[in-house]
Structure formats: structure tokens, C-alpha cells
Protein backbone atom coordinates (compact mmCIF):
# COMPACT_ATOMS: atom_id res chain seq x y z
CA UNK A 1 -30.47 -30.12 22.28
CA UNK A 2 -27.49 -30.29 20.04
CA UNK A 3 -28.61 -32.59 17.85
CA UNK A 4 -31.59 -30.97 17.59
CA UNK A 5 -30.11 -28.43 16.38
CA UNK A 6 -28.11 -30.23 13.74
CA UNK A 7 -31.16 -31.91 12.51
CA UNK A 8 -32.55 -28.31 11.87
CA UNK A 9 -29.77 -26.95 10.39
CA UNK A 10 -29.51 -29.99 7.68
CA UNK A 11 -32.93 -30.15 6.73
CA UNK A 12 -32.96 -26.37 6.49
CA UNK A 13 -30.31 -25.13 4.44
CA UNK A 14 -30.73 -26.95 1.31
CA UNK A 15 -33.86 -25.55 1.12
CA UNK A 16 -32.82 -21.59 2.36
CA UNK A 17 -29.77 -21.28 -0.14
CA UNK A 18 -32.74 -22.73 -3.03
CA UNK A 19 -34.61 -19.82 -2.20
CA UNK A 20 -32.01 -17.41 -1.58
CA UNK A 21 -31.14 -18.52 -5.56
CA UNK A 22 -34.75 -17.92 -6.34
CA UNK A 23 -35.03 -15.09 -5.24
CA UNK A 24 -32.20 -13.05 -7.71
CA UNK A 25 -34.42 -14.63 -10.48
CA UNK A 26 -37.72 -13.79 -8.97
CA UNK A 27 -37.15 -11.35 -6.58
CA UNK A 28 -39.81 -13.18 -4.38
CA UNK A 29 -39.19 -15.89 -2.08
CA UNK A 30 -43.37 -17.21 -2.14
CA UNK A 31 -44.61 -17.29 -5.66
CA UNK A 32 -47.88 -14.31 -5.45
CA UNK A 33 -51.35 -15.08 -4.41
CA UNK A 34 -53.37 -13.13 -7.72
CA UNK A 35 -56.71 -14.31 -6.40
CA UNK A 36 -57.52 -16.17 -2.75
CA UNK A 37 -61.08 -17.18 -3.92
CA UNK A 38 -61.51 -19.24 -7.15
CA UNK A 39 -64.47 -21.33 -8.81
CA UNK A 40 -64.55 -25.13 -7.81
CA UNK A 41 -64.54 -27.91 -9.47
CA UNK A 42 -67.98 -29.36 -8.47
CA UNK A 43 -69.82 -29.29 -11.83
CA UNK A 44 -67.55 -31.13 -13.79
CA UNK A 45 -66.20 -34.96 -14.06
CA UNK A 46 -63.33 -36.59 -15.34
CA UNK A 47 -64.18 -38.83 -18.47
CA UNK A 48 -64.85 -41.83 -16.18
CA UNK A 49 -67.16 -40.10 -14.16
CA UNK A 50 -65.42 -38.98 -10.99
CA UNK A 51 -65.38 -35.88 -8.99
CA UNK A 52 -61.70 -33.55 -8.32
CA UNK A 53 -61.06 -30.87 -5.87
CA UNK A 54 -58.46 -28.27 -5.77
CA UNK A 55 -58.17 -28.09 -2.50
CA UNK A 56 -54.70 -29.34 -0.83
CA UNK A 57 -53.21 -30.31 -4.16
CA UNK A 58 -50.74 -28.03 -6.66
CA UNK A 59 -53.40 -28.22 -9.94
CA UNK A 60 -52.52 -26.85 -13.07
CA UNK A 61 -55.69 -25.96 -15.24
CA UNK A 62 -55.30 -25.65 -19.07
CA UNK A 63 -58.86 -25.00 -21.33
CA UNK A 64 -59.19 -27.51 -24.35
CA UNK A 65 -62.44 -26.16 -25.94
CA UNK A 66 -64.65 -27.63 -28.20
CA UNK A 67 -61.78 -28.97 -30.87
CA UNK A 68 -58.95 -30.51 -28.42
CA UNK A 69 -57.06 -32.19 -31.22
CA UNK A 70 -56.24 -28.74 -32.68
CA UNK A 71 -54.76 -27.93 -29.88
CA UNK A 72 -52.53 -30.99 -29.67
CA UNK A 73 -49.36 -28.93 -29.70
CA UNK A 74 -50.48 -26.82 -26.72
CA UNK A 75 -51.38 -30.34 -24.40
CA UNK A 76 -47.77 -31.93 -25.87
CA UNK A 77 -45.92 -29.00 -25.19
CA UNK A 78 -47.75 -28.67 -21.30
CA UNK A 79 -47.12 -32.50 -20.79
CA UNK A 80 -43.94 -32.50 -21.82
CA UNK A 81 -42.53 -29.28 -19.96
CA UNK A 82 -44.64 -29.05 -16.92
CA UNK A 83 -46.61 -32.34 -16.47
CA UNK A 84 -43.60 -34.47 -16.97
CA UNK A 85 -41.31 -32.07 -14.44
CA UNK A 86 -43.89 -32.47 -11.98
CA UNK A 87 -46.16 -35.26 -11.72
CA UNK A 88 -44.28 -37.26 -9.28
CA UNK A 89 -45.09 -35.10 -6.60
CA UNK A 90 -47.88 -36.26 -4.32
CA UNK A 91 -49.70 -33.55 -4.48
CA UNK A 92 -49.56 -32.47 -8.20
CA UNK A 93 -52.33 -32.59 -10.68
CA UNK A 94 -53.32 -31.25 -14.15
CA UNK A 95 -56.46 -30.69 -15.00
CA UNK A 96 -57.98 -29.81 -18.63
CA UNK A 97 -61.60 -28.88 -18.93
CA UNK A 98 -63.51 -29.38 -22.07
CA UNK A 99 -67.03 -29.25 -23.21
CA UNK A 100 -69.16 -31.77 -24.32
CA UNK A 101 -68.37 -31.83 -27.83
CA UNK A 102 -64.48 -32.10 -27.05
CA UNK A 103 -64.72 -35.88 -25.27
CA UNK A 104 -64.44 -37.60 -28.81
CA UNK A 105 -61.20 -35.63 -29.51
CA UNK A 106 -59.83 -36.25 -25.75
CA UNK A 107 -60.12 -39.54 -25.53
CA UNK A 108 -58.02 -39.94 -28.75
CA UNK A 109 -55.80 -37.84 -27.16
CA UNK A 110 -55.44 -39.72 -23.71
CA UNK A 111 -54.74 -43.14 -25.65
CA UNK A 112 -51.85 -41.89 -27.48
CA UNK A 113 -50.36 -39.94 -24.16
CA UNK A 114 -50.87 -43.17 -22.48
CA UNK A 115 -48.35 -44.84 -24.64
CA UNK A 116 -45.66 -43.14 -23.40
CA UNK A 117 -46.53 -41.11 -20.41
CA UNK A 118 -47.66 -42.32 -17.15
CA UNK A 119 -51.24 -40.18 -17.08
CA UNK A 120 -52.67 -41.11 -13.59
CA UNK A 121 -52.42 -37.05 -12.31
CA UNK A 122 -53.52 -35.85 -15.95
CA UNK A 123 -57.57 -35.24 -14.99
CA UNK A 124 -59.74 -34.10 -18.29
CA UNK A 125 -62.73 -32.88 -16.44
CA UNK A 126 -66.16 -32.62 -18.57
CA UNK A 127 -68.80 -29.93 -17.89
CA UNK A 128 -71.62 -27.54 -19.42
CA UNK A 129 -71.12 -24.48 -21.77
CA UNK A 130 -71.95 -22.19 -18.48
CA UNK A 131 -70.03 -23.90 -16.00
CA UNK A 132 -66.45 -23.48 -18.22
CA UNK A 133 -67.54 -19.76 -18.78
CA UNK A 134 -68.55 -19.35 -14.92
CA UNK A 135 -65.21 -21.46 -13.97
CA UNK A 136 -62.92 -19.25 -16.01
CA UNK A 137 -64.30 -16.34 -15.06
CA UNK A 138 -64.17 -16.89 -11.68
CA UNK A 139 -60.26 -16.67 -11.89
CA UNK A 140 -60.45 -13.50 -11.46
CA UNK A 141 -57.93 -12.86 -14.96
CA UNK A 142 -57.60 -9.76 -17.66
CA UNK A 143 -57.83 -13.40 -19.86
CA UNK A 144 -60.48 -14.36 -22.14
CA UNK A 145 -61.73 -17.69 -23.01
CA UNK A 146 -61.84 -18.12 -27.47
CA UNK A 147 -65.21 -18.94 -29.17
CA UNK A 148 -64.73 -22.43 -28.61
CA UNK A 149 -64.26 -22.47 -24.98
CA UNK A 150 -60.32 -23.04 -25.21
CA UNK A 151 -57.45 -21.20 -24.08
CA UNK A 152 -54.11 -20.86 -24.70
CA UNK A 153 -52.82 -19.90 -20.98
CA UNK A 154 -52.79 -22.39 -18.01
CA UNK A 155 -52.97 -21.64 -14.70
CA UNK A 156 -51.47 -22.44 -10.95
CA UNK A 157 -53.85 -23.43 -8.56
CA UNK A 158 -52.10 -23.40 -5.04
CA UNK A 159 -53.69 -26.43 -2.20
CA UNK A 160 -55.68 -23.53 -0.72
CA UNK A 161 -57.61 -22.87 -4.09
CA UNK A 162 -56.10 -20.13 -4.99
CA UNK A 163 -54.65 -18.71 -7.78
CA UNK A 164 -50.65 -18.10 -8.10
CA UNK A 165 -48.93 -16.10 -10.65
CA UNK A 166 -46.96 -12.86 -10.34
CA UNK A 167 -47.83 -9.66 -9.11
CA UNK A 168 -46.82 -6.24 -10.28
CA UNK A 169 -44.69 -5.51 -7.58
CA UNK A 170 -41.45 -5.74 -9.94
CA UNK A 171 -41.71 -2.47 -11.99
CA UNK A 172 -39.62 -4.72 -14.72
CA UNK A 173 -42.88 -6.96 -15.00
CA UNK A 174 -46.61 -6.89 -15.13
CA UNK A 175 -49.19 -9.32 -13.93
CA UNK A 176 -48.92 -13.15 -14.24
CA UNK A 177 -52.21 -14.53 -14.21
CA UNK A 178 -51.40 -17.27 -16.64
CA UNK A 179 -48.71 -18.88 -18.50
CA UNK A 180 -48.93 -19.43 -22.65
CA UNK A 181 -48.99 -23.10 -23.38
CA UNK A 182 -48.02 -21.96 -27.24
CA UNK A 183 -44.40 -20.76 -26.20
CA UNK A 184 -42.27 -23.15 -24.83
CA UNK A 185 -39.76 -20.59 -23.49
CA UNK A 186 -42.70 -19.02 -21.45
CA UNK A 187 -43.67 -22.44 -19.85
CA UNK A 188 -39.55 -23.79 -19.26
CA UNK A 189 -38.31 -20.33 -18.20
CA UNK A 190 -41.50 -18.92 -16.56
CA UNK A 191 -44.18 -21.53 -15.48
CA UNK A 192 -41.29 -24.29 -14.33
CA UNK A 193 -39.57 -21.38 -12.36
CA UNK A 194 -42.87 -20.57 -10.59
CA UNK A 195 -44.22 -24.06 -10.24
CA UNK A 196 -40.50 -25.02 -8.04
CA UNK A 197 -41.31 -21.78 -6.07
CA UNK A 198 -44.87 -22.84 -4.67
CA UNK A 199 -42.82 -26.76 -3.96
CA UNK A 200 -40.37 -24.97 -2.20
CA UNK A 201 -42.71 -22.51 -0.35
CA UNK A 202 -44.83 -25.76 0.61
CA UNK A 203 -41.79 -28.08 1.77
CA UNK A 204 -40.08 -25.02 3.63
CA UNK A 205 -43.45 -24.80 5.73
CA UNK A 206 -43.59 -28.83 6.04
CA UNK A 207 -39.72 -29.10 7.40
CA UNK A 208 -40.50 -25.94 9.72
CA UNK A 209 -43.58 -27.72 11.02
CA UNK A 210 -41.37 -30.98 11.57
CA UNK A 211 -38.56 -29.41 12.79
CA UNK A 212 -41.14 -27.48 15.51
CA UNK A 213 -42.24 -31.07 16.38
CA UNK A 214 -38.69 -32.25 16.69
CA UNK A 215 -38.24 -29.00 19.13
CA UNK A 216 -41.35 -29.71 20.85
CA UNK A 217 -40.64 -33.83 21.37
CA UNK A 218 -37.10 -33.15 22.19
CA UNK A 219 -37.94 -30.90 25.38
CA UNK A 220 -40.26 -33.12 26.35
């Protein structure tokens, strides 16, 4: 039972004194459901012609409208401070949506990321006018998407669907329903921060599971 025990205690406190550290900065140890029930992904494809789901996988969603090369600064500056942190996790994927009328500018985009960055989580999903509207609306944000079907926030999907941010339960902050890709302070002092909390929050419940198991096994 001892060693049990000591198996518990050194998977476990890495991960508690994280939090604990977390939680100064965020006062929250669980980064903040905004909205349980969000819009799938059904109606759109990636550029090869393949279907995503949200469910149990960590998905950021960014908008790249009708123009995606005009918005190159807002996909170089989410690849390079979020995509890049992050990708090597199993269960991590970006996803940007785009009209139509965006897949010329895209796929100039994807050949140049490929040159340096290994893309195989980066998803650009195609679909209808209605769907992107429906899709963004369905967040459940106080966001809007522009004219052209773009947006400048991007979003944390958590492997239940559902949308993460942060919740105005800290008088010193409002609502987080998305993170602006423009300002590179907001998405390496904000959006990392948040992204490492939902990790955390998912391999705290993975080693409490296994540790149960190791409990369970070990009486039997």
C-alpha cells in the first residue's frame, strides 16, 4: 500500500503546486466553461476533403474570411505563439474556417507554413456563407464576425465541445470569450496562460483516473 502511495504522491504534486501557481495568476484552478453547447463542425471540410470533430480534442478556431492573405499577420502571429506551443500534444488542433473564395489565398498560405512548420494539426476547414455565420454564432459570444466572414479573435474549444474562456467572476476582469490574434501580448500572456490551464485540468483528471486504477489493482 506504501508504494501506492508513493506512486500517487509523485505523479501528483508536480501537477498540484502547477496549479496552486496558476491559480495567483488566474485565480481559477479549471479554465471557465462560457458555453457547454457549441455548433459542429459537420458542414465543412478541410482543403483535401475530409471531415473534423471537436469532440475529445483541445481545438483552437480562428475565422480567415474571404481575403486570408490579409490576414497573414494574424495566422503568423497564432502559429507562432499558440500553434507552435502546443501542437505536440495528442490531442491539440487548430482549425481556421474560410469561405469559398478564401481557398486560393489558403493554400498559398499552407505552402509557405509548410516550409518551416510541421502543419499536420493545422486543419483549414471550407464551408458555405451560412454555415460560418450559423457556426460563429452558435458560440454563443458578444463577438461579431467582419463583412468578409473573418475575425480577429480565436477561440478554445475544450474535448467536450465546449467553449472555454473566462468568466466574470473576478470583479478585476470581464468576459473572455475570445482571444485577439492582432496583439501578441493578449495571445502569450492571456491565450498561452489559459490554453496550459485546460492541459493541466485534463492531465490532473487523467493521473487521478490512473492513480484510482493503481488503488483499485493494488487491493486487488
Amino acid at each position: 500500500m506504501a508504494k501506492y502511495s508513493v506512486l500517487i504522491i509523485l505523479f501528483a504534486l508536480p501537477l498540484v503546486a502547477y496549479l496552486f501557481f496558476l491559480q495567483g495568476k488566474h485565480n481559477f484552478d479549471t479554465l471557465p466553461v462560457i458555453n457547454e453547447e457549441i455548433g459542429t463542425l459537420e458542414n465543412f471540410k478541410t482543403l483535401e476533403g475530409r471531415k473534423l470533430q471537436l469532440k475529445d480534442s483541445i481545438t483552437i478556431i480562428t475565422f480567415l474570411g474571404n481575403h486570408p492573405y490579409e490576414r497573414l499577420g494574424h495566422v503568423s502571429n497564432v502559429n507562432e505563439k499558440i500553434y507552435k506551443e502546443f501542437h505536440k500534444f495528442d490531442t491539440f488542433q487548430l482549425v481556421a474556417i474560410l469561405p469559398e473564395a478564401g481557398v486560393e489565398d489558403v493554400q498559398e498560405i499552407k505552402n509557405q507554413m509548410a516550409e518551416t512548420t510541421d502543419i499536420s494539426d493545422f486543419h483549414f476547414l471550407v464551408g458555405d456563407d451560412s454555415d460560418i455565420l450559423k457556426f460563429f454564432d452558435d458560440l454563443g459570444s458578444d463577438l461579431e464576425l467582419n463583412k468578409d466572414l473573418s475575425s480577429d479573435y480565436a477561440f478554445i474549444i475544450d474535448k467536450s465541445a465546449s467553449l472555454r474562456g473566462r468568466d466574470d467572476n473576478d470583479p478585476e476582469e470581464s468576459i473572455i470569450y475570445g482571444y485577439d490574434t492582432s496583439s501578441i501580448p493578449a495571445l502569450q500572456k492571456v491565450m498561452v496562460d489559459d490554453v496550459r490551464v485546460l492541459l493541466a485540468e485534463y492531465r490532473f483528471a487523467f493521473k487521478k483516473n490512473r492513480d484510482q486504477k493503481i488503488q483499485k489493482d493494488g487491493k486487488g
